[in-house]
Structure formats: C-alpha cells, structure tokens
Protein backbone atom coordinates (compact mmCIF):
# COMPACT_ATOMS: atom_id res chain seq x y z
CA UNK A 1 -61.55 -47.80 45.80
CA UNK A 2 -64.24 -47.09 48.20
CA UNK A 3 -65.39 -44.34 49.63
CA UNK A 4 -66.03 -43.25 53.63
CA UNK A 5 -69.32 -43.91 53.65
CA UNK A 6 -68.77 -47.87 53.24
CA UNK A 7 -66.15 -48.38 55.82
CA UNK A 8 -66.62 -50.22 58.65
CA UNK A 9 -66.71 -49.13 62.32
CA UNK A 10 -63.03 -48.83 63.84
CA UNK A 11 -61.46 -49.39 60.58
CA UNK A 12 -58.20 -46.79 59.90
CA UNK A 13 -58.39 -45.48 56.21
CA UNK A 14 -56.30 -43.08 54.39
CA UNK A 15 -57.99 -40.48 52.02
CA UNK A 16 -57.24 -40.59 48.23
CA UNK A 17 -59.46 -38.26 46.51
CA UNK A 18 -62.04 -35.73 47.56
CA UNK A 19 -64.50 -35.02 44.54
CA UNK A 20 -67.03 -32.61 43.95
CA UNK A 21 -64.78 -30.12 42.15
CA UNK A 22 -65.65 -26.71 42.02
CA UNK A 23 -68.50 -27.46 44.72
CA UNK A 24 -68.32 -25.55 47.64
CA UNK A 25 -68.92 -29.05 50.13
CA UNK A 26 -65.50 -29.97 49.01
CA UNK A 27 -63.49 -27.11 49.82
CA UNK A 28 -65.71 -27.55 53.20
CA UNK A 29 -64.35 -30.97 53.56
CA UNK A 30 -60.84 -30.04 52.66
CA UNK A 31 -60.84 -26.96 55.03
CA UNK A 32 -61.64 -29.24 58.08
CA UNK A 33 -58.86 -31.30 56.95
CA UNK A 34 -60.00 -33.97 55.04
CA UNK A 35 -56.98 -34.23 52.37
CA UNK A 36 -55.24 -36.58 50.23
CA UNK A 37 -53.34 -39.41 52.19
CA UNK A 38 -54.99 -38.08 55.65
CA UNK A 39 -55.47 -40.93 58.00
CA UNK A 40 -59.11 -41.29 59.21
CA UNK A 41 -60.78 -43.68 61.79
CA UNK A 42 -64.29 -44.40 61.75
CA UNK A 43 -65.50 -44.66 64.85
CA UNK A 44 -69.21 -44.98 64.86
CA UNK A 45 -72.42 -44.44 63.08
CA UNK A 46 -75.83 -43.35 64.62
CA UNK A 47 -78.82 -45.44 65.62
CA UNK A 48 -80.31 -44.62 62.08
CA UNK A 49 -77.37 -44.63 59.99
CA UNK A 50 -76.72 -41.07 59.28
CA UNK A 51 -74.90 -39.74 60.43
CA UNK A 52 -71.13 -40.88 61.02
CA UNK A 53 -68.49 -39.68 63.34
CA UNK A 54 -64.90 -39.98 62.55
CA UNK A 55 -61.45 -38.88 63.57
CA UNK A 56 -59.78 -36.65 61.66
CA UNK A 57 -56.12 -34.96 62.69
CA UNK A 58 -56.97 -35.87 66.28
CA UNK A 59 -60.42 -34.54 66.44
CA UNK A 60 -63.84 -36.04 65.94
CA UNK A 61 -65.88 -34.64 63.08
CA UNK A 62 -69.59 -35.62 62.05
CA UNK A 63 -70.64 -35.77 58.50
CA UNK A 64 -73.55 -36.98 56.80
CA UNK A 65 -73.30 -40.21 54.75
CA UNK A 66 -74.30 -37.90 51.31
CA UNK A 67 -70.88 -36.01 52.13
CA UNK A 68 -68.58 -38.80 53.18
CA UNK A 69 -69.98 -40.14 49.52
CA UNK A 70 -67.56 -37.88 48.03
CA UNK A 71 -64.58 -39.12 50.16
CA UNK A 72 -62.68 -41.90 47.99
CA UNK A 73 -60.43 -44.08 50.61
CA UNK A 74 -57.81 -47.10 50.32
C-alpha cells in the first residue's frame, strides 16, 4: 500500500488505514472525514511541495505532506 502523500495529481484513491493511534493528528484527520474506504482525489500540490490539497466528501482540505504520511491508500 501507499500512502497519500505519494499519489499522483488527479488520481482517485480510497483510504485504508489512518495510523498514528492514540495521537491526537489522527482523530484530527478522522474528524474531518478522512476514514476507512473514503474516496479521495488529489488534486494538486504547491509550488514547493508541501503542502497538498485534496477532496474529501465534496470539499477541499489542505494537509501537510508529514500528515498525509499517516494516510495508507489503495
């Protein structure tokens, strides 16, 4: 598996895992809605590389590349 920081721009991936337990990033994560067998598009990443913007249950969200680290994706 990979994880969202690898994917490529426009690809459509569906979440698998979220680690970090017991960290308080990943119940951030999860609360915006980044769960097991979401679907996620990547749409871009900035001019430097961190961060990245995706779409997540119809809205965009920004995340650094550290946190979309703990994202695993198929």
């Amino acid at each position: 598996m990979i994880t969202l920081n690898r994917v490529k721009q426009g690809a459509i991936v569906e979440v698998v895992k979220v680690n970090g337990e017991g960290s308080s990033l990943r119940r951030r994560l999860l609360d915006m809605g980044i769960t097991p067998k979401t679907k996620i598009k990547f749409l871009r990443t900035a001019p430097l590389g961190d961060p990245i913007e995706i779409v997540v249950r119809g809205y965009a969200l920004t995340l650094r590349k550290e946190d979309a680290m703990l994202v695993e994706v198929i």
